[in-house]
PDB file of N, CA and C in Angstrom:
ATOM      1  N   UNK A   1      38.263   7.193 -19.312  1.00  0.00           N
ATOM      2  CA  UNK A   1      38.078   7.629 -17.937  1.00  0.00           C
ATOM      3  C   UNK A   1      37.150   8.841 -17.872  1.00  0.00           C
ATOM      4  N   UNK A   2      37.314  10.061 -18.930  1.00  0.00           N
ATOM      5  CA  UNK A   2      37.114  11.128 -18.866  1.00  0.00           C
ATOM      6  C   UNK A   2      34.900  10.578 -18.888  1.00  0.00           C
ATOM      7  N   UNK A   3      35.119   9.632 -19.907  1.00  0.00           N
ATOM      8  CA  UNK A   3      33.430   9.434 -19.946  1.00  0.00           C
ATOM      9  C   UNK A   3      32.935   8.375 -19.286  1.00  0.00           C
ATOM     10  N   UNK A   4      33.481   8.245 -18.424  1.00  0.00           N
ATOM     11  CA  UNK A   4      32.525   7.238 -16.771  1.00  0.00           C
ATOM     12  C   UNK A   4      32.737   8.336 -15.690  1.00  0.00           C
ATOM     13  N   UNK A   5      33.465   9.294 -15.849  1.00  0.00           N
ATOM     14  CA  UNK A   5      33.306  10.765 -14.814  1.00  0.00           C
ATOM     15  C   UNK A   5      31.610  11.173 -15.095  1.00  0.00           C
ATOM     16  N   UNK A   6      31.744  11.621 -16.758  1.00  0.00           N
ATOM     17  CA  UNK A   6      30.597  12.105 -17.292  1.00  0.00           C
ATOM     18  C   UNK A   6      29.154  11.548 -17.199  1.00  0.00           C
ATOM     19  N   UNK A   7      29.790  10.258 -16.999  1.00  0.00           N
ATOM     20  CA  UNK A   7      28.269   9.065 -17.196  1.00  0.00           C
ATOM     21  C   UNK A   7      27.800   9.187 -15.435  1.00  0.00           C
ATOM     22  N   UNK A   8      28.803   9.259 -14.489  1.00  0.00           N
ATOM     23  CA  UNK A   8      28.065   8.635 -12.869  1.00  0.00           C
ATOM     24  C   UNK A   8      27.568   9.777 -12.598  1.00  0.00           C
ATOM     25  N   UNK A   9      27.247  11.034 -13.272  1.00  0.00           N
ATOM     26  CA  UNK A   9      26.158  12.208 -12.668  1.00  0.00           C
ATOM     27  C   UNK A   9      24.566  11.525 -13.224  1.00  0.00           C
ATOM     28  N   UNK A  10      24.843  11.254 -14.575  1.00  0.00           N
ATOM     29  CA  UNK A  10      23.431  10.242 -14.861  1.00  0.00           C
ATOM     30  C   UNK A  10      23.129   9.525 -14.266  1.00  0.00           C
ATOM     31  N   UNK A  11      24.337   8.279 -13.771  1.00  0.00           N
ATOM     32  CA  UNK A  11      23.515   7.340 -13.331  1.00  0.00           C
ATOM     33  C   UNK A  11      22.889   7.708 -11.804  1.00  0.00           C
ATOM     34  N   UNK A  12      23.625   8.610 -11.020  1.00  0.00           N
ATOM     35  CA  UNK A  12      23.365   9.297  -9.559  1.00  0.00           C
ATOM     36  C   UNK A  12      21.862   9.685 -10.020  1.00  0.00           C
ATOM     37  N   UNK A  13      21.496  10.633 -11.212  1.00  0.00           N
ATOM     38  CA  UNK A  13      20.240  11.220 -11.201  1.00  0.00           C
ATOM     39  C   UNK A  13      19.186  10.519 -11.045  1.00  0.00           C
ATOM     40  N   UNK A  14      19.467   9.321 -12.347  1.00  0.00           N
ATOM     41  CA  UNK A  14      18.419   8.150 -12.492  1.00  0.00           C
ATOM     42  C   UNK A  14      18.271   6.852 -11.437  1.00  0.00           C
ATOM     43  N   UNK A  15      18.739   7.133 -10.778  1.00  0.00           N
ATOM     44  CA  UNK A  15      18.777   6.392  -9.499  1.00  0.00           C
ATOM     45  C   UNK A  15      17.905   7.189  -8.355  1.00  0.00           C
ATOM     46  N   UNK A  16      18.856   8.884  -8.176  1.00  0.00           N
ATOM     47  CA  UNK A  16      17.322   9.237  -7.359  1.00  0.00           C
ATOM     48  C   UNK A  16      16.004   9.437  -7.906  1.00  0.00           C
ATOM     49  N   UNK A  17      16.014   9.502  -9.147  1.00  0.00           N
ATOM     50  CA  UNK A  17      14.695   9.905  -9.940  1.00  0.00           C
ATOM     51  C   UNK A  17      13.564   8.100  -9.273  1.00  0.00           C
ATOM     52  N   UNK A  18      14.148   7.284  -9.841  1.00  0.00           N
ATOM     53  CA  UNK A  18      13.458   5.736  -9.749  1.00  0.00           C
ATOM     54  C   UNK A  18      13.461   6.172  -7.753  1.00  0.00           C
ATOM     55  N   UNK A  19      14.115   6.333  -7.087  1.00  0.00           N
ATOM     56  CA  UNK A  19      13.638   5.979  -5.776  1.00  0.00           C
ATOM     57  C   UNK A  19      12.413   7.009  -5.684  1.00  0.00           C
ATOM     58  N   UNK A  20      12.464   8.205  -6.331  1.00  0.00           N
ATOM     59  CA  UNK A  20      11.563   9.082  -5.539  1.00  0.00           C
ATOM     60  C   UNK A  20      10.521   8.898  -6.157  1.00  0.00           C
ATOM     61  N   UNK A  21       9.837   7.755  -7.453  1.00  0.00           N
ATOM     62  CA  UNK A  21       8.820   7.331  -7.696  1.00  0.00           C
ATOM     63  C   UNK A  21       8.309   5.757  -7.089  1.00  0.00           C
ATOM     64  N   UNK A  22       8.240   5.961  -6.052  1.00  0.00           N
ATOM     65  CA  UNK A  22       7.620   4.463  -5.109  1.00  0.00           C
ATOM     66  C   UNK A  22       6.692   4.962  -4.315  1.00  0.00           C
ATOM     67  N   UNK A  23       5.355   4.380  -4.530  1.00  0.00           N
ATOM     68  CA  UNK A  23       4.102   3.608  -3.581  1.00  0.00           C
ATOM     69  C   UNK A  23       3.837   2.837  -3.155  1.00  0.00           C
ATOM     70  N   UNK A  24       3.076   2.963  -1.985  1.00  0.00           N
ATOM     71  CA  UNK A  24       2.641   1.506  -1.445  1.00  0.00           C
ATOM     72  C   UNK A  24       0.862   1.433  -1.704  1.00  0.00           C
ATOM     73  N   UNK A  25       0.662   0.167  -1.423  1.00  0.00           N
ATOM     74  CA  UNK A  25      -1.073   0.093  -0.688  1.00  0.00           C
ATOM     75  C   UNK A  25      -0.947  -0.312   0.527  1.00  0.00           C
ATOM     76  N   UNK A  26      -1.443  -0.372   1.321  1.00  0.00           N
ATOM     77  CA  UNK A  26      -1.722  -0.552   2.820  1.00  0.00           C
ATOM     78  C   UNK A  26      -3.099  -0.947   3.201  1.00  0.00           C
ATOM     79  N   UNK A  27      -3.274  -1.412   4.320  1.00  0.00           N
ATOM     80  CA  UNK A  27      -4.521  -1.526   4.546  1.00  0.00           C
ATOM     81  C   UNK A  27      -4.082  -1.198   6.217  1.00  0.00           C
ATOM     82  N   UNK A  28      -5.302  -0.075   7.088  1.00  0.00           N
ATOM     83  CA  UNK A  28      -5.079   0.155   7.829  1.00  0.00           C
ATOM     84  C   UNK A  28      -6.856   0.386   8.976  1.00  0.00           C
ATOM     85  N   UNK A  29      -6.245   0.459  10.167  1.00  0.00           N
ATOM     86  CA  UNK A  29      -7.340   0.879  11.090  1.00  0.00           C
ATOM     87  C   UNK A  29      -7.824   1.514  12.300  1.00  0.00           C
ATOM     88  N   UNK A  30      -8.826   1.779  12.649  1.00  0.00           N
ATOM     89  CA  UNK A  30      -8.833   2.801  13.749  1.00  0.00           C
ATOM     90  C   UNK A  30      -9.742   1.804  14.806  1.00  0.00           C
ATOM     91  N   UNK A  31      -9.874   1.338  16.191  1.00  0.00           N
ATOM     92  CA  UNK A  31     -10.445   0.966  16.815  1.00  0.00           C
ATOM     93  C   UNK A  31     -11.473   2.262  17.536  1.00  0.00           C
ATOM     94  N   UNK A  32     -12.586   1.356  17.989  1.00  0.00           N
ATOM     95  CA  UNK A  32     -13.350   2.086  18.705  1.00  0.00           C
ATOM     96  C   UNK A  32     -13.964   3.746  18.115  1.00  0.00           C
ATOM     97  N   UNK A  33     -15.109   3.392  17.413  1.00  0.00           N
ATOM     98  CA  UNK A  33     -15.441   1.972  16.794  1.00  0.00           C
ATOM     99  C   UNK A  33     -14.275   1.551  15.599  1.00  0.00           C
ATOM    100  N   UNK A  34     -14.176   0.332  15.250  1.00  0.00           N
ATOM    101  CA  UNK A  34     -13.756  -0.127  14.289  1.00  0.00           C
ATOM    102  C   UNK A  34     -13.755   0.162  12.927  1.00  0.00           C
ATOM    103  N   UNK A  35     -12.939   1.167  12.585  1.00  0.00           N
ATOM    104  CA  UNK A  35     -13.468   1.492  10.964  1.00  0.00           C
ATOM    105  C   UNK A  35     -11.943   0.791  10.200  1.00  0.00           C
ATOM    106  N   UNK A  36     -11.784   0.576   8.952  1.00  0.00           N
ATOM    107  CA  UNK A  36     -10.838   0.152   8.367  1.00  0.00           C
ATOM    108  C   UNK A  36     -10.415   0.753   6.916  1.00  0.00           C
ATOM    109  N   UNK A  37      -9.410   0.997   6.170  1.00  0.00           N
ATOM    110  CA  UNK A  37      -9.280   1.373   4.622  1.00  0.00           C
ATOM    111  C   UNK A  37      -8.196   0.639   4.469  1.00  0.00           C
ATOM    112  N   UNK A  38      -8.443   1.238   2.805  1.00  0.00           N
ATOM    113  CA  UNK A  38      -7.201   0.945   1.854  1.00  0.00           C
ATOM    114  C   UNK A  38      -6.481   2.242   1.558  1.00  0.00           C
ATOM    115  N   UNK A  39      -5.224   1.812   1.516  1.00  0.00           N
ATOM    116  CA  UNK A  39      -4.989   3.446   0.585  1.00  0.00           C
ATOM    117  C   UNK A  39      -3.595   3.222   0.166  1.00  0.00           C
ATOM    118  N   UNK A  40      -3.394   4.317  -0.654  1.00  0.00           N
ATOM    119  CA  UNK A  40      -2.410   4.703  -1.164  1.00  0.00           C
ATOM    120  C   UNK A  40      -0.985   5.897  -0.881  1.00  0.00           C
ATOM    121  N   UNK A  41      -0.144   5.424  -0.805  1.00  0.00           N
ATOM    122  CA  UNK A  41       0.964   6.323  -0.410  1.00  0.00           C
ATOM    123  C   UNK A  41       2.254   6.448  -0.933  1.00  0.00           C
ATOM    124  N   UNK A  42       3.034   7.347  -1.053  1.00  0.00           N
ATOM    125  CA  UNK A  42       4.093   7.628  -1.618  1.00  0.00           C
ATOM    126  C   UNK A  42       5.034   7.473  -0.738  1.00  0.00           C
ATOM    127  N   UNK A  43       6.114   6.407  -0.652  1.00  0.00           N
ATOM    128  CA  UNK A  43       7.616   6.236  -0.201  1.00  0.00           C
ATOM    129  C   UNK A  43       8.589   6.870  -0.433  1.00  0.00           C
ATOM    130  N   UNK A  44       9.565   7.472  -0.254  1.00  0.00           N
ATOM    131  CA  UNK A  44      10.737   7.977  -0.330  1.00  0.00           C
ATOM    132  C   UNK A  44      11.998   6.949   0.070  1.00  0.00           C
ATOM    133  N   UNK A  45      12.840   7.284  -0.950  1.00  0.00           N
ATOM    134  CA  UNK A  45      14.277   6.194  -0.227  1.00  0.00           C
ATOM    135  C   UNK A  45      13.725   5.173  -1.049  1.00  0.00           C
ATOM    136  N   UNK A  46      14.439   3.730  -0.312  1.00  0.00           N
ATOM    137  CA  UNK A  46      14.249   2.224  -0.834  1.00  0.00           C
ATOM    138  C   UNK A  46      12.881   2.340  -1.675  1.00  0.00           C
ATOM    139  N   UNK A  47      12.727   1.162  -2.294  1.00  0.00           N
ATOM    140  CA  UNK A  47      11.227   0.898  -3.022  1.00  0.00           C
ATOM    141  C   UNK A  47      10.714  -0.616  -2.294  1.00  0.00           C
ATOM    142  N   UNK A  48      10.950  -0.324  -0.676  1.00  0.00           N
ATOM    143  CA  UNK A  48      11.029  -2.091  -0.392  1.00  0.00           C
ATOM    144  C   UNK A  48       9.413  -2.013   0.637  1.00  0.00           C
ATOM    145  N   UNK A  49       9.043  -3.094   0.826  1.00  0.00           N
ATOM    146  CA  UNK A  49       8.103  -3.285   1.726  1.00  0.00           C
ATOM    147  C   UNK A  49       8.275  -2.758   3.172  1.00  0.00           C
ATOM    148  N   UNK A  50       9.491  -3.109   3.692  1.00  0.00           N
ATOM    149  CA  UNK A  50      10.500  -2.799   4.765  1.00  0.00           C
ATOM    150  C   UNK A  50      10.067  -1.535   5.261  1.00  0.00           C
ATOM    151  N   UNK A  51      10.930  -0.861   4.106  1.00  0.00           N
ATOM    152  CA  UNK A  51      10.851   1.099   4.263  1.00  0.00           C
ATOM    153  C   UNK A  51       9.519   1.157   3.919  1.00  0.00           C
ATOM    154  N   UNK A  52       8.490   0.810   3.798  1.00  0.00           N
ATOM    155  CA  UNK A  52       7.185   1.887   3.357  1.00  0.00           C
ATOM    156  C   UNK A  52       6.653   1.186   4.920  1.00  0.00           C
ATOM    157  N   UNK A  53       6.924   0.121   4.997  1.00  0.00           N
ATOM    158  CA  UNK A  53       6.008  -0.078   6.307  1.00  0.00           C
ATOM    159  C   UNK A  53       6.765   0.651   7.955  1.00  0.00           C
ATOM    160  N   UNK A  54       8.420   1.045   7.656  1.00  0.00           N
ATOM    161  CA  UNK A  54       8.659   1.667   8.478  1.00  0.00           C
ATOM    162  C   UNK A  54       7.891   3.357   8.250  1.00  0.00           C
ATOM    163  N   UNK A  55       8.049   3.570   6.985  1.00  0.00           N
ATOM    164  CA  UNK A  55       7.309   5.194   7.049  1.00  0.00           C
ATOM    165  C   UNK A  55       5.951   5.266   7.117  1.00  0.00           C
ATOM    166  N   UNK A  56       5.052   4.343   6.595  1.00  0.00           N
ATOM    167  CA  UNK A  56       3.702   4.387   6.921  1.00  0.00           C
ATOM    168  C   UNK A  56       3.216   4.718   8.265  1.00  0.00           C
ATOM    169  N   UNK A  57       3.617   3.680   9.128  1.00  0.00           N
ATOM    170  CA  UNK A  57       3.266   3.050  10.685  1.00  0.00           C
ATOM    171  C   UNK A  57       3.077   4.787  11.483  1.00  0.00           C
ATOM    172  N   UNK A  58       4.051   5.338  11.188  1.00  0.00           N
ATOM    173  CA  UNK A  58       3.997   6.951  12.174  1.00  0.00           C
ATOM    174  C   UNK A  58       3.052   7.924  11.329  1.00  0.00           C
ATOM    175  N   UNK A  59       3.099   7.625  10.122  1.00  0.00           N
ATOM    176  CA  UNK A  59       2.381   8.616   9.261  1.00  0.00           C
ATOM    177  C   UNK A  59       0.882   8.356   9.799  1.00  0.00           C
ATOM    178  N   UNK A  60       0.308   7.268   9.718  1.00  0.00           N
ATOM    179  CA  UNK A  60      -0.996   6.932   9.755  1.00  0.00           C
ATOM    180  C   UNK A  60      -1.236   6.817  11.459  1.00  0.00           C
ATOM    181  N   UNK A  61      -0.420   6.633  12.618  1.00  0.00           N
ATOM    182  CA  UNK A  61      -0.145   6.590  13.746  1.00  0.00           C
ATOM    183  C   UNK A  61      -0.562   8.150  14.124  1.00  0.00           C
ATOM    184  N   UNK A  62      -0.121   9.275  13.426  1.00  0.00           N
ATOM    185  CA  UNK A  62      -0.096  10.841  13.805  1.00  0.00           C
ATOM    186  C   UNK A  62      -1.459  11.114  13.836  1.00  0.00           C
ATOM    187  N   UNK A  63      -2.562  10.774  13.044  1.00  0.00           N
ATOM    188  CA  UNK A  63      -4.175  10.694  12.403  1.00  0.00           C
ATOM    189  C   UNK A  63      -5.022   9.451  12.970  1.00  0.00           C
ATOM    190  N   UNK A  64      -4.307   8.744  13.991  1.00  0.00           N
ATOM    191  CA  UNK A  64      -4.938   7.841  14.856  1.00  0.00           C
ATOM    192  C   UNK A  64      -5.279   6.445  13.968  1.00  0.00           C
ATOM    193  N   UNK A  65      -4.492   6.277  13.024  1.00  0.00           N
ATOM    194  CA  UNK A  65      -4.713   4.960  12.174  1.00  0.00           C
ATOM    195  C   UNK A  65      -3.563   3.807  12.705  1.00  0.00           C
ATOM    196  N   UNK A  66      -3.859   2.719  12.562  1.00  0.00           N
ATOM    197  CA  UNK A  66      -2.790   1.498  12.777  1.00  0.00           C
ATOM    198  C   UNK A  66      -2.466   1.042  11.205  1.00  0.00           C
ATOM    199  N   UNK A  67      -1.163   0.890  11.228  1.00  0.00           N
ATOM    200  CA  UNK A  67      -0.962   0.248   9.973  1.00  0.00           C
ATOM    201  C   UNK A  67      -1.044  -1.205  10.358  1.00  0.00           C
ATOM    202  N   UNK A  68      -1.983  -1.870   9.138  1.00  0.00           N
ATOM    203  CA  UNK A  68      -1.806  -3.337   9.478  1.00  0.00           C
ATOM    204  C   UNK A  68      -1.478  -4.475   8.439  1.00  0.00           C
ATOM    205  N   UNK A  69      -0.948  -3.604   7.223  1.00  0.00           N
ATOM    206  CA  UNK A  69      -0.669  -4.584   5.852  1.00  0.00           C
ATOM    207  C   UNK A  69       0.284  -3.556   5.452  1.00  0.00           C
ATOM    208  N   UNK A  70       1.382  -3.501   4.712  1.00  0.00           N
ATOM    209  CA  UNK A  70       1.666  -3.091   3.493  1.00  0.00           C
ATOM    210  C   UNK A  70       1.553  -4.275   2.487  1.00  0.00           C
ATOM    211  N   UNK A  71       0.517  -4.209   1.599  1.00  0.00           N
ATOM    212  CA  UNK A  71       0.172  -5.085   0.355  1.00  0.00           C
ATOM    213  C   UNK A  71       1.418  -5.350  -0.932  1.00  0.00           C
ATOM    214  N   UNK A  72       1.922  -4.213  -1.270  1.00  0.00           N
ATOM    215  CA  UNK A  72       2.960  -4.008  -2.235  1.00  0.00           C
ATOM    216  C   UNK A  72       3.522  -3.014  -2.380  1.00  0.00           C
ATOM    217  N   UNK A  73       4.660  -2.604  -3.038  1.00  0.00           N
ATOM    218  CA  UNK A  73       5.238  -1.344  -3.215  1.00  0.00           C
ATOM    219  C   UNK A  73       5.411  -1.540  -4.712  1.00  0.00           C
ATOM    220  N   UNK A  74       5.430  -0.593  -5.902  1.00  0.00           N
ATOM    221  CA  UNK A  74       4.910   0.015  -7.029  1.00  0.00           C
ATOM    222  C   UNK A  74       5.954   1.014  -7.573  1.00  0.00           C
ATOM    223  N   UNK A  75       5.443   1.233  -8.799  1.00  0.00           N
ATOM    224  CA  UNK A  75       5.896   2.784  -9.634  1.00  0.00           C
ATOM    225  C   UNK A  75       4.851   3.289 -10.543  1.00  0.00           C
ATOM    226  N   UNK A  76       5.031   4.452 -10.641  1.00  0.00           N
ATOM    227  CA  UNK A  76       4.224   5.467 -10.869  1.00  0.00           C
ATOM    228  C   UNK A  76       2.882   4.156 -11.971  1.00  0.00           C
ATOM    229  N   UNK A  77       3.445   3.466 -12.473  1.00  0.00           N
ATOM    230  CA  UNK A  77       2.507   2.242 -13.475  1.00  0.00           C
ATOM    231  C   UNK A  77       1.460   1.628 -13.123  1.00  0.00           C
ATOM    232  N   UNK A  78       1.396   1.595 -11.562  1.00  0.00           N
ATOM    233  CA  UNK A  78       0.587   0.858 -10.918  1.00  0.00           C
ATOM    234  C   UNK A  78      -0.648   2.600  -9.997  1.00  0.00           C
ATOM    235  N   UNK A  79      -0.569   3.321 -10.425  1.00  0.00           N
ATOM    236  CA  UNK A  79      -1.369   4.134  -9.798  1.00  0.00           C
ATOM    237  C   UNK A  79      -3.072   4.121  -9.534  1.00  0.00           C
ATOM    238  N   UNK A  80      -2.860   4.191 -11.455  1.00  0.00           N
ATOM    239  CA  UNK A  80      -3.942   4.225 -12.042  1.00  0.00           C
ATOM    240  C   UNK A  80      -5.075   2.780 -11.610  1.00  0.00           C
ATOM    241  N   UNK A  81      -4.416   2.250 -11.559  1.00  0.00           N
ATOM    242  CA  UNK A  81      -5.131   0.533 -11.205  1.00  0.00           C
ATOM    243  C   UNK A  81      -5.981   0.690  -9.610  1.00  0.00           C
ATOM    244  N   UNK A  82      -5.015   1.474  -9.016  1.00  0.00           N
ATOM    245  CA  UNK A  82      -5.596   1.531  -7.697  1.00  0.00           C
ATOM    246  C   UNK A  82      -6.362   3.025  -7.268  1.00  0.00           C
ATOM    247  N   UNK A  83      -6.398   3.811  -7.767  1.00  0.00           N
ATOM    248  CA  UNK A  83      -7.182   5.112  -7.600  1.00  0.00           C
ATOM    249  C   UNK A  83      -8.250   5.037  -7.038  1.00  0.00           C
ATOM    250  N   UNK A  84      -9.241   4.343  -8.165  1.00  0.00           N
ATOM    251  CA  UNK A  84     -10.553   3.713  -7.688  1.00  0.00           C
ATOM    252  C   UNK A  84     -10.560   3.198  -5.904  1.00  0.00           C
ATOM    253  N   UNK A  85     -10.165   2.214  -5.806  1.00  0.00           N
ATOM    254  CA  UNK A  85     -10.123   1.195  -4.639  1.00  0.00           C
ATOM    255  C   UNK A  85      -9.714   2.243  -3.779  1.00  0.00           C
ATOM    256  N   UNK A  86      -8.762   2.841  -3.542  1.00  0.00           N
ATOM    257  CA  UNK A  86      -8.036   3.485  -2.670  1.00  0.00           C
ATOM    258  C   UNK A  86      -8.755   4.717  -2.295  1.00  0.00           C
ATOM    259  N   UNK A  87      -9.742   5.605  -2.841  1.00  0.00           N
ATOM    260  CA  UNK A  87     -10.737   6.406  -2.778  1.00  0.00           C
ATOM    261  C   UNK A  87     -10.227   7.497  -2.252  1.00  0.00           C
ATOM    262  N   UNK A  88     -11.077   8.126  -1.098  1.00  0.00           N
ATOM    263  CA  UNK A  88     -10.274   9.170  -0.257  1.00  0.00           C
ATOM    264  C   UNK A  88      -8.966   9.420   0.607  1.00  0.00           C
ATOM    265  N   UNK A  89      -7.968   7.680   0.383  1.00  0.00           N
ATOM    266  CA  UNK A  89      -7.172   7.737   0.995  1.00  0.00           C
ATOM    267  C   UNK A  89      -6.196   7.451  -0.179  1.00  0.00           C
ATOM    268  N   UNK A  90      -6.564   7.514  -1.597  1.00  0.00           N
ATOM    269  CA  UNK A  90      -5.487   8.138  -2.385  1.00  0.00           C
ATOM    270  C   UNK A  90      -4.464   9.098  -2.257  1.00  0.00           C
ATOM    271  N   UNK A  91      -3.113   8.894  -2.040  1.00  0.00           N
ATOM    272  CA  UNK A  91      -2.428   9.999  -1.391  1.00  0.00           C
ATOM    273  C   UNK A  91      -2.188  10.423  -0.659  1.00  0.00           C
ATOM    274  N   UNK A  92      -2.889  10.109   0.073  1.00  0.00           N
ATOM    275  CA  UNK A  92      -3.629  11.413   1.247  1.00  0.00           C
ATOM    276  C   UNK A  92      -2.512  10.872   2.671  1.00  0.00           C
ATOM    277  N   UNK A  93      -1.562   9.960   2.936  1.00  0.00           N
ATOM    278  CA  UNK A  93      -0.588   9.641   3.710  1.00  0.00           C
ATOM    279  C   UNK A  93       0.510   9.965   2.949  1.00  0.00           C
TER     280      UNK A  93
END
């Protein structure tokens, strides 16, 4: 008993540790004129399509962007792959 007390502070940690490493890609846009990107962003909470497209939509909404894809959601493994592509909107939501 005494060491499944000891063990559920680990597993609590490594559980928030894995949620608080999730990204998405997105693809988003601004009308008038029409400009469009890709980019990259960091989720909090779930690692689901769901939650990044509920937190995206206001993030990119505040800076006059429409969200109009979330493509995938990720861990820290998949960064590097997309840096390039994602350009100035690496992060940057």
């Amino acid at each position: 008993m005494k060491q499944i007390l000891l063990s559920l502070p680990l597993v609590l940690a490594t559980t928030a540790m894995a949620q608080a490493q999730c990204f998405a890609d997105y693809k988003a846009k601004q009308d008038n004129p029409l400009r469009l990107h890709y980019g990259v962003a960091q989720i909090s909470g779930d690692c689901a399509p769901g939650n990044a497209q509920q937190q995206l939509g206001p993030r990119l909404a505040a800076q006059g962007w429409t969200l109009l894809q979330v493509q995938s959601v990720f861990g820290p493994e998949g960064l590097d792959q997309r840096k390039a592509s994602a350009g100035h909107y690496y992060l940057r939501f």
